[in-house]
PDB file of N, CA and C in Angstrom:
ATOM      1  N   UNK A   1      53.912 106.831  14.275  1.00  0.00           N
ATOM      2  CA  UNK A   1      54.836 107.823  13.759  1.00  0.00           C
ATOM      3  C   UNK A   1      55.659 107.240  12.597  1.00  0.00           C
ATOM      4  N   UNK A   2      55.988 105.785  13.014  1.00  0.00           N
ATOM      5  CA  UNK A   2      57.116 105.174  11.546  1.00  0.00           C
ATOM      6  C   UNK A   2      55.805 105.348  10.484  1.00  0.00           C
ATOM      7  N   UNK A   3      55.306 104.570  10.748  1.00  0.00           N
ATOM      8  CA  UNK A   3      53.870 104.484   9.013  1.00  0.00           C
ATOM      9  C   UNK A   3      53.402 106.246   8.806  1.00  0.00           C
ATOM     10  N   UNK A   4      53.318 107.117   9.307  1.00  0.00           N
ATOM     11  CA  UNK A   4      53.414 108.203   8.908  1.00  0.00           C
ATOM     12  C   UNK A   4      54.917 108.510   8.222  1.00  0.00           C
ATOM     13  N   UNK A   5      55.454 108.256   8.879  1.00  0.00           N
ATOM     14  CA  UNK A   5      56.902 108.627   7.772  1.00  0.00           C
ATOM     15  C   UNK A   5      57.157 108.235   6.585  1.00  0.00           C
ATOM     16  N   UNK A   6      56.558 106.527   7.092  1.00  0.00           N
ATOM     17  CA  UNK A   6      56.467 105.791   5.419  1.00  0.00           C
ATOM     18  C   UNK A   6      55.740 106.609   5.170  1.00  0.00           C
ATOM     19  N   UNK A   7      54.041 106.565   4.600  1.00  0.00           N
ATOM     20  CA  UNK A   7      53.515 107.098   4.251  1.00  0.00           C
ATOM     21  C   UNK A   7      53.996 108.250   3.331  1.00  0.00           C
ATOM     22  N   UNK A   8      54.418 109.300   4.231  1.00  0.00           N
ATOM     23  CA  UNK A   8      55.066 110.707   3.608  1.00  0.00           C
ATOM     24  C   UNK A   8      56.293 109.931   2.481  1.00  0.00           C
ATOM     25  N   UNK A   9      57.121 109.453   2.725  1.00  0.00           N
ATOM     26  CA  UNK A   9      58.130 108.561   1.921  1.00  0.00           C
ATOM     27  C   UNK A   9      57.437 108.624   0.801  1.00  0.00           C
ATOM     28  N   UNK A  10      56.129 107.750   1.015  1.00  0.00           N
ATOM     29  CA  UNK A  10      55.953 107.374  -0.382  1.00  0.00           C
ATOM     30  C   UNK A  10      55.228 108.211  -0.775  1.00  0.00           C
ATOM     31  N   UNK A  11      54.629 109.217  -0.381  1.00  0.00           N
ATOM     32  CA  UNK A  11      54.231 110.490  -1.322  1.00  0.00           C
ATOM     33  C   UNK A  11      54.478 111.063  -2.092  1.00  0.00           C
ATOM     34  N   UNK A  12      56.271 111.581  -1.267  1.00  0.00           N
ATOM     35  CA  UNK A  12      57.224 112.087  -1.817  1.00  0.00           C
ATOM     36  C   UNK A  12      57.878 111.985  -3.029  1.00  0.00           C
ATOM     37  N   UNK A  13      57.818 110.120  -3.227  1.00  0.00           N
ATOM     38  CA  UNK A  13      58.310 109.468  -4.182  1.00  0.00           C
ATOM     39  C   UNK A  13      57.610 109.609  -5.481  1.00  0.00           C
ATOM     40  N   UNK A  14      56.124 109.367  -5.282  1.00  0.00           N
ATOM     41  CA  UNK A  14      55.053 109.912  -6.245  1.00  0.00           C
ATOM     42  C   UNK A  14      54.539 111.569  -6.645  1.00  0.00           C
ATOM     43  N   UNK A  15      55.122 112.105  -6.122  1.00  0.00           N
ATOM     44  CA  UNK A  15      55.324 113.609  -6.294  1.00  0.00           C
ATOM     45  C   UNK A  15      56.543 113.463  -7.442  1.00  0.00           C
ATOM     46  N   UNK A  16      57.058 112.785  -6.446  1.00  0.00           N
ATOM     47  CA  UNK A  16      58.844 113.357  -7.827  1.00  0.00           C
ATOM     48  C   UNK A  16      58.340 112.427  -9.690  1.00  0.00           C
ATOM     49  N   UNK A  17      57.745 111.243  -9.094  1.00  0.00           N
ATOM     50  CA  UNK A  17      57.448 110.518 -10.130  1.00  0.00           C
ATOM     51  C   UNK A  17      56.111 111.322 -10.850  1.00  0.00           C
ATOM     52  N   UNK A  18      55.795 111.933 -10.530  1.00  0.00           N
ATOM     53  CA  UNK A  18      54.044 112.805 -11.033  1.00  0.00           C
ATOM     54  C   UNK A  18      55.132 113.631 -11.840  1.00  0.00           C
ATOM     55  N   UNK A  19      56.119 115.044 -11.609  1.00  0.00           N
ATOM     56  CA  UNK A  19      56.762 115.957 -11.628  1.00  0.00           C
ATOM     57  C   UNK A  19      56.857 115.406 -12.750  1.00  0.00           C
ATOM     58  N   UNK A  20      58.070 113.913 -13.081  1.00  0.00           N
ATOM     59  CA  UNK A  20      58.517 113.489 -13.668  1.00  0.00           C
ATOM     60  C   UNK A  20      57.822 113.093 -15.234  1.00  0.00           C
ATOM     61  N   UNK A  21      57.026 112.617 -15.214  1.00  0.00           N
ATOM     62  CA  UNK A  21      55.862 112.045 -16.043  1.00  0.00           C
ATOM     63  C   UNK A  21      54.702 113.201 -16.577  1.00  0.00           C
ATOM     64  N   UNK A  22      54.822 114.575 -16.075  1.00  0.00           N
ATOM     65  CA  UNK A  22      54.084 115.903 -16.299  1.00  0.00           C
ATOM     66  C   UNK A  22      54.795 116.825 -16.510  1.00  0.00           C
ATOM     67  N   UNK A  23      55.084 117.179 -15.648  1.00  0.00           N
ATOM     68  CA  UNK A  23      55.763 118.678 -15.974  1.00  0.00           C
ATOM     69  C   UNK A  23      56.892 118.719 -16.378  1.00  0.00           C
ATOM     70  N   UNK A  24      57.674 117.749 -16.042  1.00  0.00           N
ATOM     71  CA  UNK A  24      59.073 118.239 -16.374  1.00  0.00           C
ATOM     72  C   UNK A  24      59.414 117.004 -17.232  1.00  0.00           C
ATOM     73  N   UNK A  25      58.463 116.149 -18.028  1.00  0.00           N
ATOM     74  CA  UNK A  25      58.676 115.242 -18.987  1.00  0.00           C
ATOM     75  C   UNK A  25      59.868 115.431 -20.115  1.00  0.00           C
ATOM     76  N   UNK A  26      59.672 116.383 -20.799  1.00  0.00           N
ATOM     77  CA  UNK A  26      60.817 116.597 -21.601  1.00  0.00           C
ATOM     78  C   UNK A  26      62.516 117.278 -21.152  1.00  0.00           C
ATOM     79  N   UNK A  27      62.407 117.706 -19.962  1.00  0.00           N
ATOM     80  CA  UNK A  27      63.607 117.928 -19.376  1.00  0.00           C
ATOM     81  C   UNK A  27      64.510 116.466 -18.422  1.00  0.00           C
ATOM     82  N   UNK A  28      64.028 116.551 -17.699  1.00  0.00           N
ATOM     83  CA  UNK A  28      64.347 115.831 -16.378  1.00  0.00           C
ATOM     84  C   UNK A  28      63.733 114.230 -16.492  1.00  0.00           C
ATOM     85  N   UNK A  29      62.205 113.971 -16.845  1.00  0.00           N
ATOM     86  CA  UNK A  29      61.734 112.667 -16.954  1.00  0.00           C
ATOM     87  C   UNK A  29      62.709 111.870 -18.008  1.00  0.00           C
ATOM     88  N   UNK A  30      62.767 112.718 -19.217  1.00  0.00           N
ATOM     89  CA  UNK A  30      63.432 111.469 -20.271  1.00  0.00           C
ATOM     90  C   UNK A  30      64.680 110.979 -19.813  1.00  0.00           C
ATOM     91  N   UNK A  31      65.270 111.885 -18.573  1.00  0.00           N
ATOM     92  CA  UNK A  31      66.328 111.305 -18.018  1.00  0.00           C
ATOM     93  C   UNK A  31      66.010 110.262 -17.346  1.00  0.00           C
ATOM     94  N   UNK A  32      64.929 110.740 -16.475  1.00  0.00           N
ATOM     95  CA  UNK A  32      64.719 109.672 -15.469  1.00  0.00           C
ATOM     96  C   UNK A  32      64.222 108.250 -15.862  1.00  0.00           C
ATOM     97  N   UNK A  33      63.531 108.254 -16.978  1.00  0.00           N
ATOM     98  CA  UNK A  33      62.670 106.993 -17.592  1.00  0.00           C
ATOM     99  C   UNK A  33      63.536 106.424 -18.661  1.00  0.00           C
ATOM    100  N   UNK A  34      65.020 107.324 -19.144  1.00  0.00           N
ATOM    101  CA  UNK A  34      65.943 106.746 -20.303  1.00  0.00           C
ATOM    102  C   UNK A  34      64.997 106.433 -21.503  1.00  0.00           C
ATOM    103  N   UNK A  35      64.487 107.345 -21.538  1.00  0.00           N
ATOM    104  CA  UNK A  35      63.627 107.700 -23.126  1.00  0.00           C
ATOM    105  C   UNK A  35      64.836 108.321 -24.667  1.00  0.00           C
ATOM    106  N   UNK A  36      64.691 107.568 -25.429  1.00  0.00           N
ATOM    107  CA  UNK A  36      65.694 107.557 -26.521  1.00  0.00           C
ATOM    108  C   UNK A  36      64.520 109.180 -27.402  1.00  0.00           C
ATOM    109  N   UNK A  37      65.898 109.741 -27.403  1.00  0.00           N
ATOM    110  CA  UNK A  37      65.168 110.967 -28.186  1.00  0.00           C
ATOM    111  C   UNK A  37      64.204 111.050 -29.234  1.00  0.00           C
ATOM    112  N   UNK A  38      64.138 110.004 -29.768  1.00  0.00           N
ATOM    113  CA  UNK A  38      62.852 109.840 -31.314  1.00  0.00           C
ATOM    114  C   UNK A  38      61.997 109.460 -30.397  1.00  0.00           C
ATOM    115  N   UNK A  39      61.926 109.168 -29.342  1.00  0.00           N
ATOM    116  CA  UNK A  39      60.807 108.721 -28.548  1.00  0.00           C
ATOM    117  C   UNK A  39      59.898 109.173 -27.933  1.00  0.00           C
ATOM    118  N   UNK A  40      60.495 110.488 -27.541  1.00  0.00           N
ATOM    119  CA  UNK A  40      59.960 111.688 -26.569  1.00  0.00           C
ATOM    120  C   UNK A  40      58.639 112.045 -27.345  1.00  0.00           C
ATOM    121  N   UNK A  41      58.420 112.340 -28.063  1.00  0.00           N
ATOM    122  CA  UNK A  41      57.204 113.022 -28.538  1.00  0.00           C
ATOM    123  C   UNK A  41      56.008 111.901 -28.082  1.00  0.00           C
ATOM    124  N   UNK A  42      56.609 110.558 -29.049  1.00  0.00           N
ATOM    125  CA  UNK A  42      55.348 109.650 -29.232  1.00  0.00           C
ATOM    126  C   UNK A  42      54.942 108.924 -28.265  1.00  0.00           C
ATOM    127  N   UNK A  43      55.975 109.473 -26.814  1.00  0.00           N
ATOM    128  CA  UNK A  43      55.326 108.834 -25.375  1.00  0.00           C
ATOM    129  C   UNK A  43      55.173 110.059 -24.467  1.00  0.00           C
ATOM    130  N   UNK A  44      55.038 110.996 -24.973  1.00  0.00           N
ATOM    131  CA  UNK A  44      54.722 112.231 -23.877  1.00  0.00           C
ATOM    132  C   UNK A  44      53.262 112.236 -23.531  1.00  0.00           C
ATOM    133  N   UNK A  45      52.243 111.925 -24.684  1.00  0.00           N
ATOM    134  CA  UNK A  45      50.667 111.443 -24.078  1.00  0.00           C
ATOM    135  C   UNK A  45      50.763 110.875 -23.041  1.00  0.00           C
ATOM    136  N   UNK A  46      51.171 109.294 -23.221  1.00  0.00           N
ATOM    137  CA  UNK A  46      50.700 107.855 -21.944  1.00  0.00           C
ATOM    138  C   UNK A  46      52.167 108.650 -21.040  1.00  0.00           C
ATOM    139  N   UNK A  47      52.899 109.668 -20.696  1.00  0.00           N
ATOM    140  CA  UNK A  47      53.700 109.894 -19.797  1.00  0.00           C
ATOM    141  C   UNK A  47      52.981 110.653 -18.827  1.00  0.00           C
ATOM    142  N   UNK A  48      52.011 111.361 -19.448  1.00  0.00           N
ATOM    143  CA  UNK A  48      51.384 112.432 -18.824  1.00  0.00           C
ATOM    144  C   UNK A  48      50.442 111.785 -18.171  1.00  0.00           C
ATOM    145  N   UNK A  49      49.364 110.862 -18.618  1.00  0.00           N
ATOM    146  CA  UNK A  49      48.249 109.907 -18.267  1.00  0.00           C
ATOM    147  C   UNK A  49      49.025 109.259 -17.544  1.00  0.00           C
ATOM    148  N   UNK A  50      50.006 108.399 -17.191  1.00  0.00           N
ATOM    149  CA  UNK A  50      50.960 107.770 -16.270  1.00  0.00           C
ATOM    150  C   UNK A  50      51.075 108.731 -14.933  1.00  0.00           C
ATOM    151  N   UNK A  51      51.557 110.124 -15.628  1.00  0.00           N
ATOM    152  CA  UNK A  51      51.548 111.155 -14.494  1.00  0.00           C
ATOM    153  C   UNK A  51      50.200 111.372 -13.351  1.00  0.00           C
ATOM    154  N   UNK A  52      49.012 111.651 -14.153  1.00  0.00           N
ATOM    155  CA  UNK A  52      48.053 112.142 -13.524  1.00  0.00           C
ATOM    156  C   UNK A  52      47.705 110.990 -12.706  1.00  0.00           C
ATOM    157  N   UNK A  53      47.638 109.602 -13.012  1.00  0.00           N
ATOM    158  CA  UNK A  53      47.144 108.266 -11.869  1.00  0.00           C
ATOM    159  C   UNK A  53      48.419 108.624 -10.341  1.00  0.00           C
ATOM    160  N   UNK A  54      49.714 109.175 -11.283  1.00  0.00           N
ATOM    161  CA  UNK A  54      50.757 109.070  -9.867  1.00  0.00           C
ATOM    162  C   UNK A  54      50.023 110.294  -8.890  1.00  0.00           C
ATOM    163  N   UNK A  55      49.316 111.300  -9.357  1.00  0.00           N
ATOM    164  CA  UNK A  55      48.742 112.333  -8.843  1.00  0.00           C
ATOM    165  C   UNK A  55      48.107 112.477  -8.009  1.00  0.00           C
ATOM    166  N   UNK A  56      46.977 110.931  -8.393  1.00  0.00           N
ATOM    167  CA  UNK A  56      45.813 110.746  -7.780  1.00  0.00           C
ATOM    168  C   UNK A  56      46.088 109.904  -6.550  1.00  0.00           C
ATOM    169  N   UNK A  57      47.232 109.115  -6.698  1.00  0.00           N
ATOM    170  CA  UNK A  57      47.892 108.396  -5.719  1.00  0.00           C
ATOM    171  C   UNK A  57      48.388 109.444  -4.479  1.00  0.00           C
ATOM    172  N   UNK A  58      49.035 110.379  -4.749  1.00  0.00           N
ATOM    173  CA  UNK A  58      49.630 111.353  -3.973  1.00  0.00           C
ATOM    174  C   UNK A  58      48.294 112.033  -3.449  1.00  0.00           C
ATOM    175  N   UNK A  59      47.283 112.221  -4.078  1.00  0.00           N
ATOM    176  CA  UNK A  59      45.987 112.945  -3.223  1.00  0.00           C
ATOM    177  C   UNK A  59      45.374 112.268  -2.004  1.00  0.00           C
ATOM    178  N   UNK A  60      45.217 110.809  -2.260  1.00  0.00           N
ATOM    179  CA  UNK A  60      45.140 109.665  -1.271  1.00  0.00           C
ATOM    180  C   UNK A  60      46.108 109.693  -0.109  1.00  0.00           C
ATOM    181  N   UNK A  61      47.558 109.283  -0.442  1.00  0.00           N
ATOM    182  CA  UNK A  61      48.319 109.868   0.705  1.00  0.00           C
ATOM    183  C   UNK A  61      47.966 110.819   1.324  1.00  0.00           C
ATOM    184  N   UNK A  62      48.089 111.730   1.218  1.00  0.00           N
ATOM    185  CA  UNK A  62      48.089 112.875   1.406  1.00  0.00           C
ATOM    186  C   UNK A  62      46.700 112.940   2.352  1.00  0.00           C
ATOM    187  N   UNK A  63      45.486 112.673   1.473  1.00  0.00           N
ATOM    188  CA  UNK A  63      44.315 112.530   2.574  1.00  0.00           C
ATOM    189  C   UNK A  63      44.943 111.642   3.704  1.00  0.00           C
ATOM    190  N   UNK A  64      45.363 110.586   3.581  1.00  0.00           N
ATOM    191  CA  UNK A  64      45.685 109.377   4.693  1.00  0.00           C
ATOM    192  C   UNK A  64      47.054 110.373   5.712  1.00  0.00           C
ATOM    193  N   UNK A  65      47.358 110.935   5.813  1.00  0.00           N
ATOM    194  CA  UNK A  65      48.318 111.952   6.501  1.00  0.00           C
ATOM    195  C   UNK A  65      47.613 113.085   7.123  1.00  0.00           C
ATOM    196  N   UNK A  66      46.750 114.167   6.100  1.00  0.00           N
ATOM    197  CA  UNK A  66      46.320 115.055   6.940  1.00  0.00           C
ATOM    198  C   UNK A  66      44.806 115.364   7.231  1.00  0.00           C
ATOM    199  N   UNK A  67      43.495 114.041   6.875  1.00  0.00           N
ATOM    200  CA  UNK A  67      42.362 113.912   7.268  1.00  0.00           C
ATOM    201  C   UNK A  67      42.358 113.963   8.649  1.00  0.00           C
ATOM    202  N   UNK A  68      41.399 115.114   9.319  1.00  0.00           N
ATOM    203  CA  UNK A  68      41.135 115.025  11.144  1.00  0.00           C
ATOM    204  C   UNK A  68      40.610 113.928  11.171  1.00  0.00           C
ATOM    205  N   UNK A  69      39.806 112.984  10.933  1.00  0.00           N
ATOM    206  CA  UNK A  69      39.105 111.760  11.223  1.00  0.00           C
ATOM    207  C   UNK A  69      40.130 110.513  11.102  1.00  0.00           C
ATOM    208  N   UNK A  70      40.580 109.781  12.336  1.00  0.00           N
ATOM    209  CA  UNK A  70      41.770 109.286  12.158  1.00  0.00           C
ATOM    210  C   UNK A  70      41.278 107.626  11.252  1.00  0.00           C
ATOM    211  N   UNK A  71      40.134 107.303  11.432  1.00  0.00           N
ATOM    212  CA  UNK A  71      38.987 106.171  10.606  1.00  0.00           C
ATOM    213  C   UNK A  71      39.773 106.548   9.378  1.00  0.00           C
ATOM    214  N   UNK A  72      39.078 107.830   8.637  1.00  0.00           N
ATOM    215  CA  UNK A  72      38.927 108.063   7.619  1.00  0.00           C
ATOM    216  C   UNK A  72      40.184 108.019   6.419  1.00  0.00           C
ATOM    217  N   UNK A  73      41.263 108.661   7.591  1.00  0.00           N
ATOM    218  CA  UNK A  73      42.931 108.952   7.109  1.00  0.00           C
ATOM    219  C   UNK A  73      43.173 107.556   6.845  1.00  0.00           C
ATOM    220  N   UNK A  74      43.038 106.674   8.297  1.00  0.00           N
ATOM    221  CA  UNK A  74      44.061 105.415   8.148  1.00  0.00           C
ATOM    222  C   UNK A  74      43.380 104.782   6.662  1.00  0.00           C
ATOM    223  N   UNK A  75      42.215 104.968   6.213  1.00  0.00           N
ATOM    224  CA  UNK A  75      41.540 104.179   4.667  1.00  0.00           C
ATOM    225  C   UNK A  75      41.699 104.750   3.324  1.00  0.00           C
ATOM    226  N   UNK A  76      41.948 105.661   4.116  1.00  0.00           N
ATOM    227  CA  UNK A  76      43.154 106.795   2.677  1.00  0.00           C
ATOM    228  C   UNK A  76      44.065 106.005   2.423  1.00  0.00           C
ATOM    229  N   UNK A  77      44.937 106.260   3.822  1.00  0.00           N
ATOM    230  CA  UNK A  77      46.360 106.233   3.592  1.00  0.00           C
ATOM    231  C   UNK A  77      46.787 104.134   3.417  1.00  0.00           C
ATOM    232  N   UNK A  78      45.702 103.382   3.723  1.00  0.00           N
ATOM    233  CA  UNK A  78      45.844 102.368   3.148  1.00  0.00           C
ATOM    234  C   UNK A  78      45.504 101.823   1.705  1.00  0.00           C
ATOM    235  N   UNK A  79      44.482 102.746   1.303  1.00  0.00           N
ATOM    236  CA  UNK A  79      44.315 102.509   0.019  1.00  0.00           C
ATOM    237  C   UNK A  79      45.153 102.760  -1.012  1.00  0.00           C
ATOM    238  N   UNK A  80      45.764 104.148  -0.640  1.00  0.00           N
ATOM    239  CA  UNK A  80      47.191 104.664  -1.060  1.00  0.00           C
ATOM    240  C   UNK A  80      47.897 103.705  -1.634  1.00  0.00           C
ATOM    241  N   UNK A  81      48.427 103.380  -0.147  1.00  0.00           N
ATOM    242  CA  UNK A  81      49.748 102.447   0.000  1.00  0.00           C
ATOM    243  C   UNK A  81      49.301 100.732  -0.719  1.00  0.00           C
ATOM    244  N   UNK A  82      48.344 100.616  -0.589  1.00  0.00           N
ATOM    245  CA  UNK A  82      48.084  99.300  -1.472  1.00  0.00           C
ATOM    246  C   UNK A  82      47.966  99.407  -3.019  1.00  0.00           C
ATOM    247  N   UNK A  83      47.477 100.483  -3.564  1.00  0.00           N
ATOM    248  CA  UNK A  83      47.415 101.089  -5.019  1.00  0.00           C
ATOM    249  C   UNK A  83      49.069 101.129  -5.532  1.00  0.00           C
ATOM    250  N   UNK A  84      49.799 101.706  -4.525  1.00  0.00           N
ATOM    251  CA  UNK A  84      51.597 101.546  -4.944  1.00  0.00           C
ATOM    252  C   UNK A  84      51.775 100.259  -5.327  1.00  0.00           C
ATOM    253  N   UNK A  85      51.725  99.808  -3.954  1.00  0.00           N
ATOM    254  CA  UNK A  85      52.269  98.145  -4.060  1.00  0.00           C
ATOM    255  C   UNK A  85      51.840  97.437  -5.052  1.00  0.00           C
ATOM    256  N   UNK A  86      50.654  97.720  -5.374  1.00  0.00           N
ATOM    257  CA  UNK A  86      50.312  96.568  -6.134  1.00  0.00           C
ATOM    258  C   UNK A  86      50.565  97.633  -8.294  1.00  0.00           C
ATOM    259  N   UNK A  87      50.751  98.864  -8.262  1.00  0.00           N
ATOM    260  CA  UNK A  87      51.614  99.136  -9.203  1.00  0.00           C
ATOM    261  C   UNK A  87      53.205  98.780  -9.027  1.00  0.00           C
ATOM    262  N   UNK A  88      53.952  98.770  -8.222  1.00  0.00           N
ATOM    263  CA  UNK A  88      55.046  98.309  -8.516  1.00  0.00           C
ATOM    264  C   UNK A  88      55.336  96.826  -8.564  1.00  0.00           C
ATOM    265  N   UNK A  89      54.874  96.015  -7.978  1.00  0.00           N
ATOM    266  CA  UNK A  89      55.161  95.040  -8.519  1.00  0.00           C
ATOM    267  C   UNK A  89      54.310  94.723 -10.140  1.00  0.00           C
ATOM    268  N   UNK A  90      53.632  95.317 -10.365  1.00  0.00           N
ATOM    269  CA  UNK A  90      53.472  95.445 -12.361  1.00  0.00           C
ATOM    270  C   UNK A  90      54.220  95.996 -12.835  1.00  0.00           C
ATOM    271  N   UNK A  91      55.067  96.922 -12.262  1.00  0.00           N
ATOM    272  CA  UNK A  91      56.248  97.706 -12.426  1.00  0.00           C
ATOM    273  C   UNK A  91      57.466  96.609 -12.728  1.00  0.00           C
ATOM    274  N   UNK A  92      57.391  96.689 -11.750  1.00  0.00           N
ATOM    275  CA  UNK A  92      58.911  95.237 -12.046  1.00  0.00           C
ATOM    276  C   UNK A  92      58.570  94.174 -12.898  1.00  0.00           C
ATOM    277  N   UNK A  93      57.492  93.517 -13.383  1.00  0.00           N
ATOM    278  CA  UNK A  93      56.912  93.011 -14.069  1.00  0.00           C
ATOM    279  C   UNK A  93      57.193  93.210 -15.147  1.00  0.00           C
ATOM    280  N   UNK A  94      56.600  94.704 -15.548  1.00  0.00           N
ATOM    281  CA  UNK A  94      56.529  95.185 -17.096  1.00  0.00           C
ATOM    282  C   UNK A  94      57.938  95.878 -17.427  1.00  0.00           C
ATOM    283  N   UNK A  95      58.731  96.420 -16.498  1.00  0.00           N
ATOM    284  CA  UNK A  95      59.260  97.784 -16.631  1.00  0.00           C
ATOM    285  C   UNK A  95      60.818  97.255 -16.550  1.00  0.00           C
ATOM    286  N   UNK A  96      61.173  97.584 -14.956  1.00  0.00           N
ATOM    287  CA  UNK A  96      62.282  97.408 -14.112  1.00  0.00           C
ATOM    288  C   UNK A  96      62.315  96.593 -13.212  1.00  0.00           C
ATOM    289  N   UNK A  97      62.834  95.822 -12.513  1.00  0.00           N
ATOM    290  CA  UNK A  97      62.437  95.107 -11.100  1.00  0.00           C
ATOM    291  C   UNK A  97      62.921  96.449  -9.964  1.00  0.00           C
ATOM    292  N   UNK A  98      64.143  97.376 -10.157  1.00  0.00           N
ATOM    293  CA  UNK A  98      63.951  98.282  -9.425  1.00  0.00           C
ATOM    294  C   UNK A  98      63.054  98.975  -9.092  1.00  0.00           C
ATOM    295  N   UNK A  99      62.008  98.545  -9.954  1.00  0.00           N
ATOM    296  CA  UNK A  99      60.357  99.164  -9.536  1.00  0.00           C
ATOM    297  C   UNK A  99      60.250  98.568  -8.165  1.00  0.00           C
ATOM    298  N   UNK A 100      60.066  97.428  -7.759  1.00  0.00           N
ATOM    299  CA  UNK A 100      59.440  97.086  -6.736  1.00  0.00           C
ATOM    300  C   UNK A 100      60.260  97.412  -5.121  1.00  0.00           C
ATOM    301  N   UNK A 101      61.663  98.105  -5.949  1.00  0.00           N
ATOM    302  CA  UNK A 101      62.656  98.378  -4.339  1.00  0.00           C
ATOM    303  C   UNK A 101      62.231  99.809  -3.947  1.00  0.00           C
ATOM    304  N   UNK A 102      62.097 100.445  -5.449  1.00  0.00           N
ATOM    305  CA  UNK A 102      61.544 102.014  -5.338  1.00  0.00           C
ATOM    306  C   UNK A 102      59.950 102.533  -5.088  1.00  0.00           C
ATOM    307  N   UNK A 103      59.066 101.249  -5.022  1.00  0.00           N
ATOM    308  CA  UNK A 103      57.671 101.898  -4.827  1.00  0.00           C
ATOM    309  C   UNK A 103      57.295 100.415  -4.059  1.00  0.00           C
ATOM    310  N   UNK A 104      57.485  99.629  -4.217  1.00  0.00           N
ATOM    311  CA  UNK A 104      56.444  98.412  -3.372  1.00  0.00           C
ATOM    312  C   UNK A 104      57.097  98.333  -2.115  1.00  0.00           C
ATOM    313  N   UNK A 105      58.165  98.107  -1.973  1.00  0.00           N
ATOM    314  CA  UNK A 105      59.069  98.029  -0.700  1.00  0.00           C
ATOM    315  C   UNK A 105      58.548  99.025  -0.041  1.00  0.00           C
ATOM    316  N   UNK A 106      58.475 100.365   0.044  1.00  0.00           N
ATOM    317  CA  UNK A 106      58.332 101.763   1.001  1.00  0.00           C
ATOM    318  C   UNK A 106      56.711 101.587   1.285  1.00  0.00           C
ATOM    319  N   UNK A 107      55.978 101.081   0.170  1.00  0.00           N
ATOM    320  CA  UNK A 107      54.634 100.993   0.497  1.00  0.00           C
ATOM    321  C   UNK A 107      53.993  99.731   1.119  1.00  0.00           C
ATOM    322  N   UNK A 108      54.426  98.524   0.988  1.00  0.00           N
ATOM    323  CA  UNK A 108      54.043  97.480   2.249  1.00  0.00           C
ATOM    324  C   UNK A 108      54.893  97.675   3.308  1.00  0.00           C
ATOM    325  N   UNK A 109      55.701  98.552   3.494  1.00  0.00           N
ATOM    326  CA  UNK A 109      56.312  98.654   4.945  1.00  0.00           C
ATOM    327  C   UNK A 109      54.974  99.804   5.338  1.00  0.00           C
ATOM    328  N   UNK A 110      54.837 100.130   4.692  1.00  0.00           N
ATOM    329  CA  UNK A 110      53.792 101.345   5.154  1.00  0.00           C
ATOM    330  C   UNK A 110      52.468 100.971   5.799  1.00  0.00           C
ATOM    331  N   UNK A 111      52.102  99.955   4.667  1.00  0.00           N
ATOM    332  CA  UNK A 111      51.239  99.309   5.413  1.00  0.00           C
ATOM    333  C   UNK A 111      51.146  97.943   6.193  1.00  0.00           C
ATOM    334  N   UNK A 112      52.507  97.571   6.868  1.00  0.00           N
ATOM    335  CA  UNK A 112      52.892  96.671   7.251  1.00  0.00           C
ATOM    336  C   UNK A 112      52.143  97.265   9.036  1.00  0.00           C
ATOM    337  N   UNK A 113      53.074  98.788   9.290  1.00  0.00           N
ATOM    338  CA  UNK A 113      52.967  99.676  10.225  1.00  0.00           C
ATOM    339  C   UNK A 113      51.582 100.171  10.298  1.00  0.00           C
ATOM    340  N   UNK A 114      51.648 100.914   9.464  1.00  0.00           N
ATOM    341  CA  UNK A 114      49.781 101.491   9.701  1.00  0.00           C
ATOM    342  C   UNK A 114      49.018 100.328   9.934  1.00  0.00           C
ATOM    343  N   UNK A 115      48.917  98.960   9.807  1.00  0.00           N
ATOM    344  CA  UNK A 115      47.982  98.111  10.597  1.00  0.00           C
ATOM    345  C   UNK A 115      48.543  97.230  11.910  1.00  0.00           C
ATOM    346  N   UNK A 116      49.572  97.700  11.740  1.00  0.00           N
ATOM    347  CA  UNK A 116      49.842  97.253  13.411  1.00  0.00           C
ATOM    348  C   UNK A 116      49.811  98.113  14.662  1.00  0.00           C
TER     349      UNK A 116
END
């Protein structure tokens, strides 16, 4: 039940971050990413392509949560959660180090649980 919660956690997180990086890039993302206004245009491409990988991440969850085959879910939902982890710490790397409190942290607890 906890690694399902993680799990969902970090879905959630990649939903808001997909939202962020797609749809609502020029409203709400340039807030969220502190994009300097001359900037917005000439990173709304790689924001969107940034978006759609967070997408594909959230489809994985998502299989790993609501696949009937519990085999099948738990290799979702670990592949998921290892695809985070191992983007946020490139995150904190390249980006922020708050990358790795906001996406690696929620996702090796995730799969800390789902294999125990």
């Amino acid at each position: 039940m906890l690694a399902n919660s993680l799990i969902g956690l970090v879905c959630l997180i990649h939903v808001l971050i997909f939202l962020a990086e797609t749809v609502f890039y020029r409203s709400w993302g340039v807030k969220v990413f502190k994009i300097k206004p001359e900037d917005v245009e000439d990173k709304a491409a790689a924001m969107s392509n940034q978006g759609c990988y967070n997408g594909f991440l959230v489809a994985a969850l998502l299989l790993g949560l609501l696949y009937p085959e519990p085999a099948v879910a738990k290799a979702f939902a670990g592949y998921g959660l290892l695809c985070v982890a191992v983007a946020g710490v490139w995150g904190a790397v390249t980006v922020a180090r708050k990358v790795l409190f906001v996406q690696t942290v929620p996702a090796v607890l995730g799969l800390a649980f789902l294999y125990l």
